[in-house]
N, C-alpha and C. Protein backbone atom coordinates (compact mmCIF):
# COMPACT_ATOMS: atom_id res chain seq x y z
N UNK A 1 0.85 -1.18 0.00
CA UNK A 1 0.00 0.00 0.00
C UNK A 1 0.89 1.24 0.00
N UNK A 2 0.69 1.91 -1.17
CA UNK A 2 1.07 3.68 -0.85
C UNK A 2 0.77 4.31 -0.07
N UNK A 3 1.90 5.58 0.19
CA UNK A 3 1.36 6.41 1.40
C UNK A 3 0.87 7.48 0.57
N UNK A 4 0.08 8.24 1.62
CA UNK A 4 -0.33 9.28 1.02
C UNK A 4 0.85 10.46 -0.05
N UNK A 5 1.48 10.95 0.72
CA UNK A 5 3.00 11.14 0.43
C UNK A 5 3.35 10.44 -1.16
N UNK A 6 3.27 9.36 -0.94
CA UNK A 6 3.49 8.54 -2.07
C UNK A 6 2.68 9.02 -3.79
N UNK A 7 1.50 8.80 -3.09
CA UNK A 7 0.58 9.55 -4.06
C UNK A 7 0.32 10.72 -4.60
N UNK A 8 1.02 11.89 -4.07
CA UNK A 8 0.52 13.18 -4.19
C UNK A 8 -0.48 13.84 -3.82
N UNK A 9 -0.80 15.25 -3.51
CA UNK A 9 -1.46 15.62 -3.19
C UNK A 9 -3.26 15.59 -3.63
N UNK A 10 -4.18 15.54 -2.78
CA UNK A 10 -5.10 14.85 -2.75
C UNK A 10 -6.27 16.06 -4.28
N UNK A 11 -5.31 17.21 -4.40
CA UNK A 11 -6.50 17.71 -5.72
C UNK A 11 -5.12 17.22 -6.85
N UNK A 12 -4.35 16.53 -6.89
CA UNK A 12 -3.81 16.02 -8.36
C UNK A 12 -4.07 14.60 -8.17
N UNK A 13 -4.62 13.79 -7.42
CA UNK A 13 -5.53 13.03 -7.29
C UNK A 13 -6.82 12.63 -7.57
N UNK A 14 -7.61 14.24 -7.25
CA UNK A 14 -8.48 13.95 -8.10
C UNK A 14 -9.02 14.71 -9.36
N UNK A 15 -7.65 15.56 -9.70
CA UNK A 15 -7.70 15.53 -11.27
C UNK A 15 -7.15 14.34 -12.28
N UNK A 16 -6.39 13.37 -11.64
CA UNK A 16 -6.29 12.09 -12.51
C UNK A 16 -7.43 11.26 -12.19
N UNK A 17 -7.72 11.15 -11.56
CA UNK A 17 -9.29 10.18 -11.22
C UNK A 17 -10.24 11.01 -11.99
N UNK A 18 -10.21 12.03 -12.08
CA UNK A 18 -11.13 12.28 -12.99
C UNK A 18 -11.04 12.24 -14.87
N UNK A 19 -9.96 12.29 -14.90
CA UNK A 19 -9.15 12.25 -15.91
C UNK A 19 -9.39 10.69 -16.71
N UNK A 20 -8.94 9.80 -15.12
CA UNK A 20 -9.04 8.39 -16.11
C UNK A 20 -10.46 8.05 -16.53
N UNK A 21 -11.63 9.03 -15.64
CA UNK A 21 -13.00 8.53 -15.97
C UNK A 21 -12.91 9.27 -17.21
N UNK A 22 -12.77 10.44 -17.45
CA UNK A 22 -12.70 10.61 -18.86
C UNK A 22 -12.50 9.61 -20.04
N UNK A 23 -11.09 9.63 -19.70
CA UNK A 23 -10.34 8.19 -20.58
C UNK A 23 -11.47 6.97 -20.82
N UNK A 24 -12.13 6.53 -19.63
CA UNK A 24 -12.95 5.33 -19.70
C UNK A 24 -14.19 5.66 -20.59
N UNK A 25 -14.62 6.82 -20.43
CA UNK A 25 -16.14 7.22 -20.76
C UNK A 25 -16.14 7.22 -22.86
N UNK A 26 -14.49 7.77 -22.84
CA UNK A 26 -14.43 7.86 -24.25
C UNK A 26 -14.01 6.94 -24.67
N UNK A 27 -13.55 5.42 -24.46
CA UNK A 27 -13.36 4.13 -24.99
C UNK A 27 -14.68 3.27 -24.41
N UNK A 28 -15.12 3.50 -23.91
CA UNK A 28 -16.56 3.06 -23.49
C UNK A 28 -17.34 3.27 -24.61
N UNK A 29 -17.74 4.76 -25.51
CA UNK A 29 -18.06 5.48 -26.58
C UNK A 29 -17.62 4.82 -27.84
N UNK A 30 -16.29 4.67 -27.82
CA UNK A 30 -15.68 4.87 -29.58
C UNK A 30 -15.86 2.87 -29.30
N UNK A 31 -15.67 2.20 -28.34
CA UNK A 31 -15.93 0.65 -28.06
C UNK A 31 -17.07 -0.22 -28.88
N UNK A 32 -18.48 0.58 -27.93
CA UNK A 32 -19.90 0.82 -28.23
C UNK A 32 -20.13 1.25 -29.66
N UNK A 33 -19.82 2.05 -30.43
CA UNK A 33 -19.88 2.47 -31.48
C UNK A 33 -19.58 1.76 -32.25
N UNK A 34 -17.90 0.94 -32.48
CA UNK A 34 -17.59 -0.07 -33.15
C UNK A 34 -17.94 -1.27 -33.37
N UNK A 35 -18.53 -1.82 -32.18
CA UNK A 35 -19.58 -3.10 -32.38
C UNK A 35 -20.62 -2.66 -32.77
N UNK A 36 -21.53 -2.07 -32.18
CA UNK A 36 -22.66 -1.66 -32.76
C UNK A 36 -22.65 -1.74 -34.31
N UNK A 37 -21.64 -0.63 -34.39
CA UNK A 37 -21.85 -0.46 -36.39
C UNK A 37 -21.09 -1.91 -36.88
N UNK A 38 -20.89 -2.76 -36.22
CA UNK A 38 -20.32 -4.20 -37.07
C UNK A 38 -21.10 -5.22 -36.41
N UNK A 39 -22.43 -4.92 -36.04
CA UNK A 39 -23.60 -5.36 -36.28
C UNK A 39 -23.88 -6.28 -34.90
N UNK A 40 -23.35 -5.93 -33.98
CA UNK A 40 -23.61 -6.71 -32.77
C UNK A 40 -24.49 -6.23 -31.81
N UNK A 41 -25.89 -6.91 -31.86
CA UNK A 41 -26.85 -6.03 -30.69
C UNK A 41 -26.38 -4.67 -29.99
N UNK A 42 -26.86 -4.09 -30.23
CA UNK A 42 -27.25 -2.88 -29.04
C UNK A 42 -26.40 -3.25 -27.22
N UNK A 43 -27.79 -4.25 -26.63
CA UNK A 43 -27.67 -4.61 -25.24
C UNK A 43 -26.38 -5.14 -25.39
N UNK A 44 -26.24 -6.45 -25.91
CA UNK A 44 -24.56 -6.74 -26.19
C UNK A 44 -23.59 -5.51 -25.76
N UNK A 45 -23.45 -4.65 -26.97
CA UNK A 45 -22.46 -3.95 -27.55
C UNK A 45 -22.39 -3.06 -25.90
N UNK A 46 -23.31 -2.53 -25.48
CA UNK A 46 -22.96 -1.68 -24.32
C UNK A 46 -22.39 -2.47 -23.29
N UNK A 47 -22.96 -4.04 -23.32
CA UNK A 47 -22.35 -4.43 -22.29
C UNK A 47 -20.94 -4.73 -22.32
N UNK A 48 -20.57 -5.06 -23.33
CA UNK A 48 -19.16 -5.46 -23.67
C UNK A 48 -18.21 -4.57 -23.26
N UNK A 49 -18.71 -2.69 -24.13
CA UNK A 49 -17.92 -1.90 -24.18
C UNK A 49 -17.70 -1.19 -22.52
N UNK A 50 -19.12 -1.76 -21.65
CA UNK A 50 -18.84 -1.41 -20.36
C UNK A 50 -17.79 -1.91 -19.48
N UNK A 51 -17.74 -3.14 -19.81
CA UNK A 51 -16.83 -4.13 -19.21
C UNK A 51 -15.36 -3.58 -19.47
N UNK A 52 -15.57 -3.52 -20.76
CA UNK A 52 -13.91 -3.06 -21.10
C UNK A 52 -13.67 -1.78 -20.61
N UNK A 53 -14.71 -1.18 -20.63
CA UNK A 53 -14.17 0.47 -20.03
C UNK A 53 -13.70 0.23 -18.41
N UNK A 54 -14.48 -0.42 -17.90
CA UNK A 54 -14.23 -0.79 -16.23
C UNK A 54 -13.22 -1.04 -16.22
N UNK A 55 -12.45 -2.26 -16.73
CA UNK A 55 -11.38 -2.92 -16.17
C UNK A 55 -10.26 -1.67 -16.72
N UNK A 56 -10.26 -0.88 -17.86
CA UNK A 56 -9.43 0.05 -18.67
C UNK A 56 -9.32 1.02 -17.10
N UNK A 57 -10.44 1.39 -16.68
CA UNK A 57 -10.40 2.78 -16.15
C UNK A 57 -10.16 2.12 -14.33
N UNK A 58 -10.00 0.65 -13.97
CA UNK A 58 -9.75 0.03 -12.67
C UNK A 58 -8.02 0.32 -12.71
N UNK A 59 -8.01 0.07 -14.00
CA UNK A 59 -6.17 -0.61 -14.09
C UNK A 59 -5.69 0.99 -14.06
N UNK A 60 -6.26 1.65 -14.62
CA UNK A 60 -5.08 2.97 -15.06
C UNK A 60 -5.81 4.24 -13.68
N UNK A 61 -6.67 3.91 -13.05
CA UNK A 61 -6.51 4.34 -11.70
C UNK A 61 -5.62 3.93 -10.37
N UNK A 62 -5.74 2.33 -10.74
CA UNK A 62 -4.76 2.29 -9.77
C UNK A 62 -2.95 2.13 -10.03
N UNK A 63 -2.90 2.78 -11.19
CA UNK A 63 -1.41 2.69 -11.26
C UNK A 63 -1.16 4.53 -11.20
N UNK A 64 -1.97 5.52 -11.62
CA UNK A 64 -1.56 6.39 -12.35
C UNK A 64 -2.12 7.66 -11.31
N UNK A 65 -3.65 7.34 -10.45
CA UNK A 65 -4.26 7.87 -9.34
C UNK A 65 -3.58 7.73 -8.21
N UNK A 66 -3.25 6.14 -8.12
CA UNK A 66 -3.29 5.88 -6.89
C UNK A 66 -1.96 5.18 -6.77
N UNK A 67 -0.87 5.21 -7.83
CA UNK A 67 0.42 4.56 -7.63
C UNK A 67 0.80 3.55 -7.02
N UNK A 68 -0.36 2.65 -7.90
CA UNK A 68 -0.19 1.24 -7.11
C UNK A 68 0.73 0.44 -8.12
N UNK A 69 1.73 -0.04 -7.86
CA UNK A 69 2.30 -1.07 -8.70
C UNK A 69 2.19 -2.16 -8.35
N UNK A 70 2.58 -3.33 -9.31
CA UNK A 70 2.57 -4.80 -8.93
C UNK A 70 1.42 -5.33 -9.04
N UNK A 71 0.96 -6.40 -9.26
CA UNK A 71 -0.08 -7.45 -9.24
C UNK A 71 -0.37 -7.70 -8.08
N UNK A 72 -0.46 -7.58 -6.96
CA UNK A 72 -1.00 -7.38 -5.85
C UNK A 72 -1.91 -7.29 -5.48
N UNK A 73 -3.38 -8.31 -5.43
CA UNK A 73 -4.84 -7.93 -5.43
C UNK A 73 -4.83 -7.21 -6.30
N UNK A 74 -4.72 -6.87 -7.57
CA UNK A 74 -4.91 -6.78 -8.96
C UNK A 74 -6.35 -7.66 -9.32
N UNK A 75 -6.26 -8.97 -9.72
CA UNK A 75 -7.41 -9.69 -9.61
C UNK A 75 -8.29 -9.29 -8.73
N UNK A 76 -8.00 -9.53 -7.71
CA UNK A 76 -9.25 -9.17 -6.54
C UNK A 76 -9.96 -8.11 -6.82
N UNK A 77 -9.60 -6.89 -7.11
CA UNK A 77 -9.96 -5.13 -7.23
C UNK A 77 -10.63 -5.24 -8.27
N UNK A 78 -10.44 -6.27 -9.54
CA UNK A 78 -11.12 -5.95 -10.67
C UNK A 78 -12.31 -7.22 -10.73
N UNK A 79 -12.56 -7.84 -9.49
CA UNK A 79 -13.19 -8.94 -9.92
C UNK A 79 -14.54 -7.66 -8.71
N UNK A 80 -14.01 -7.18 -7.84
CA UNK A 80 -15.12 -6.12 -6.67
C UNK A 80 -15.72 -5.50 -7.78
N UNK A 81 -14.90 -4.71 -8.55
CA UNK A 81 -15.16 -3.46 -9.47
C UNK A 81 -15.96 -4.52 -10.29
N UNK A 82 -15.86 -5.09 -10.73
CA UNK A 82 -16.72 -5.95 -11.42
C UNK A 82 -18.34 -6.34 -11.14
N UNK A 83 -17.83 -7.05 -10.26
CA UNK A 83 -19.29 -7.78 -9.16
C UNK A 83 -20.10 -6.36 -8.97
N UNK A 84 -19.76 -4.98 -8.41
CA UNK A 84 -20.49 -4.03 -8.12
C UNK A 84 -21.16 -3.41 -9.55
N UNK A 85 -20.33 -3.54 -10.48
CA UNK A 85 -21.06 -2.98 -11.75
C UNK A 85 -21.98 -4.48 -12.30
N UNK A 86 -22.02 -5.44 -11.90
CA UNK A 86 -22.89 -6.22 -12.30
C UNK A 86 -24.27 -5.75 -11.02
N UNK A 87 -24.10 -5.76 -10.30
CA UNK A 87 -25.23 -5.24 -9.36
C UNK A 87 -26.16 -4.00 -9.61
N UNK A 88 -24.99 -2.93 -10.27
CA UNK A 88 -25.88 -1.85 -10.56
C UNK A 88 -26.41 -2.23 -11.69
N UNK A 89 -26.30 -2.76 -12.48
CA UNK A 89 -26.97 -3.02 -13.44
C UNK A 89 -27.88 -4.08 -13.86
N UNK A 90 -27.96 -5.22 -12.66
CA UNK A 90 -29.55 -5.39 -12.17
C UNK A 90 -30.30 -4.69 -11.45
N UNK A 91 -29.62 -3.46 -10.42
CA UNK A 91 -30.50 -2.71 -9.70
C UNK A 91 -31.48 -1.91 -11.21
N UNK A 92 -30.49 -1.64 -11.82
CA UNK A 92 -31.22 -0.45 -12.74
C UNK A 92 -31.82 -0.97 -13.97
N UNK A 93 -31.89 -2.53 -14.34
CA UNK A 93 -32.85 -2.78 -14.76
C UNK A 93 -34.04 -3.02 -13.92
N UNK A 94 -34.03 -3.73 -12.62
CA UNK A 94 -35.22 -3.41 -12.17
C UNK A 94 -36.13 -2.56 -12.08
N UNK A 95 -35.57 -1.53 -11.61
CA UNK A 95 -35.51 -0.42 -11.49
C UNK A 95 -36.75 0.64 -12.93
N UNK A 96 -35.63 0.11 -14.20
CA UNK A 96 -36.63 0.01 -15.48
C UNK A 96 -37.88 -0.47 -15.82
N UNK A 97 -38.21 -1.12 -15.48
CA UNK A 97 -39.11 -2.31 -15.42
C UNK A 97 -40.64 -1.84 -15.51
């Protein structure tokens, strides 16, 4: 675990955290777009391009936000980040319904 110290100060923190959601939101976009137009469902295509944006925007937060190196609960972090975006997204189809 990094120290704070380690990381930098807590507003260039969260101008890269915000930064990598950027990053995610626009390969999430140009992802979605590319399947879509090469003919792969809709529901598919978002889900795919969600997935990939998650794990894109898990990995390059915690190396680049949060100066985590090493494989180190690597798996673990992206399997949470995972499991929780599968949840919201039965909450919010219910939710639809």
């Amino acid at each position: 675990m990094t120290s704070r110290s380690q990381r930098g100060p807590l507003p260039q923190q969260i101008l890269r955290f915000a930064g990598a959601g950027a990053l995610a939101t626009v390969l999430n976009l140009v992802s979605f777009a590319a399947l879509a137009r090469s003919g792969v469902a809709t529901r598919v295509a978002n889900g795919v391009s969600l997935v990939i944006s998650t794990i894109v925007n898990t990995a390059i937060n915690r190396r680049w936000t949060f100066q985590i190196t090493g494989q180190e609960r690597f798996v673990v972090q992206q399997g949470q980040v995972l499991a929780i975006l599968a949840m919201r997204q039965w909450i919010f189809r219910r939710a639809l319904r």
